[in-house]
Protein backbone atom coordinates (compact mmCIF):
# COMPACT_ATOMS: atom_id res chain seq x y z
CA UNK A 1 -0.92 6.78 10.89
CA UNK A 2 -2.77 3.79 12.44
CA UNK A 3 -5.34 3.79 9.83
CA UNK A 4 -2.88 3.94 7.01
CA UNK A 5 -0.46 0.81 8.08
CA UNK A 6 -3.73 -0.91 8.89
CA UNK A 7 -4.55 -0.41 5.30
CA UNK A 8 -1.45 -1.15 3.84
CA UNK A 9 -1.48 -4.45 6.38
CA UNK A 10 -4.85 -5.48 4.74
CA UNK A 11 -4.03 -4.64 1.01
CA UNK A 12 -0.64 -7.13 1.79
CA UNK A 13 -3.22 -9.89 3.56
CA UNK A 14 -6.28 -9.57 0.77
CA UNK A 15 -3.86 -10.11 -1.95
CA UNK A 16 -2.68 -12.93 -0.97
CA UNK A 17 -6.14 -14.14 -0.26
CA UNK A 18 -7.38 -13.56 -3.70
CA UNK A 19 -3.91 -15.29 -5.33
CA UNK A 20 -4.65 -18.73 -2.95
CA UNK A 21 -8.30 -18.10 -4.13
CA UNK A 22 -7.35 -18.14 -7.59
CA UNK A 23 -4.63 -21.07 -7.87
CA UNK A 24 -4.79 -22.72 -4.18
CA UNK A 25 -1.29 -22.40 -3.26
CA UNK A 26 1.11 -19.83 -2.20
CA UNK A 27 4.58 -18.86 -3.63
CA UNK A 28 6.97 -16.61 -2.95
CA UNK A 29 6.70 -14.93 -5.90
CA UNK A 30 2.75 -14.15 -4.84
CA UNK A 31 4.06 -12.63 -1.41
CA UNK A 32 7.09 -10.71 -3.36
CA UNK A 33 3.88 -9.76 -5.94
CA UNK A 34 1.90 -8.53 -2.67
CA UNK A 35 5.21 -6.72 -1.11
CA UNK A 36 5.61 -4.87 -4.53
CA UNK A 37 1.64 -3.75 -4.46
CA UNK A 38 2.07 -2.56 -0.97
CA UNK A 39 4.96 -0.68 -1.57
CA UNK A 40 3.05 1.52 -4.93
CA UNK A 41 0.17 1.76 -2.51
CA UNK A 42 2.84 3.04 0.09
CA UNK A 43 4.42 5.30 -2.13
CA UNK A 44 0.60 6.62 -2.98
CA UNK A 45 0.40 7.68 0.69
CA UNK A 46 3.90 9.42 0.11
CA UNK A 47 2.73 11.29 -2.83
CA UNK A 48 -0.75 12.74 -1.36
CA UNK A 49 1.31 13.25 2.01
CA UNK A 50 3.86 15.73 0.26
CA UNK A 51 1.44 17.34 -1.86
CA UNK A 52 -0.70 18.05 0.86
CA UNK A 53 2.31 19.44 3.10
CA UNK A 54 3.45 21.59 0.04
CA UNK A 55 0.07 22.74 -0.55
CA UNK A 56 0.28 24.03 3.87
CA UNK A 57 3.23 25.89 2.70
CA UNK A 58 2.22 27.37 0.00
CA UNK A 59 -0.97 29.03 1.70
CA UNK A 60 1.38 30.33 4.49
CA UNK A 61 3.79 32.15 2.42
């Protein structure tokens, strides 16, 4: 769990990195940008989590 927020911490911080690399300012609509790539790479997580937890059950039954 650690390792994943850390992840998703440091996808949110490198993006905006490479946007003030690129133009040398920030906006809001770079962080909003950012927040909306964390939250596919979030829902990423969600996806492999489920499939691996339906996979448990489906070995079980």
């Amino acid at each position: 769990m650690k390792k994943m927020l850390s992840n998703l911490i440091s996808s949110f911080l490198m993006g905006l990195f490479i946007y003030y690399a690129l133009t040398q300012t920030i906006t809001w609509g770079a962080v909003l940008a950012c927040l909306a790539a964390v939250g596919f790479v979030a829902l990423g997580y969600l996806a492999a989590y489920a499939f691996k937890r339906n996979r448990k059950n489906a070995v079980k039954s």
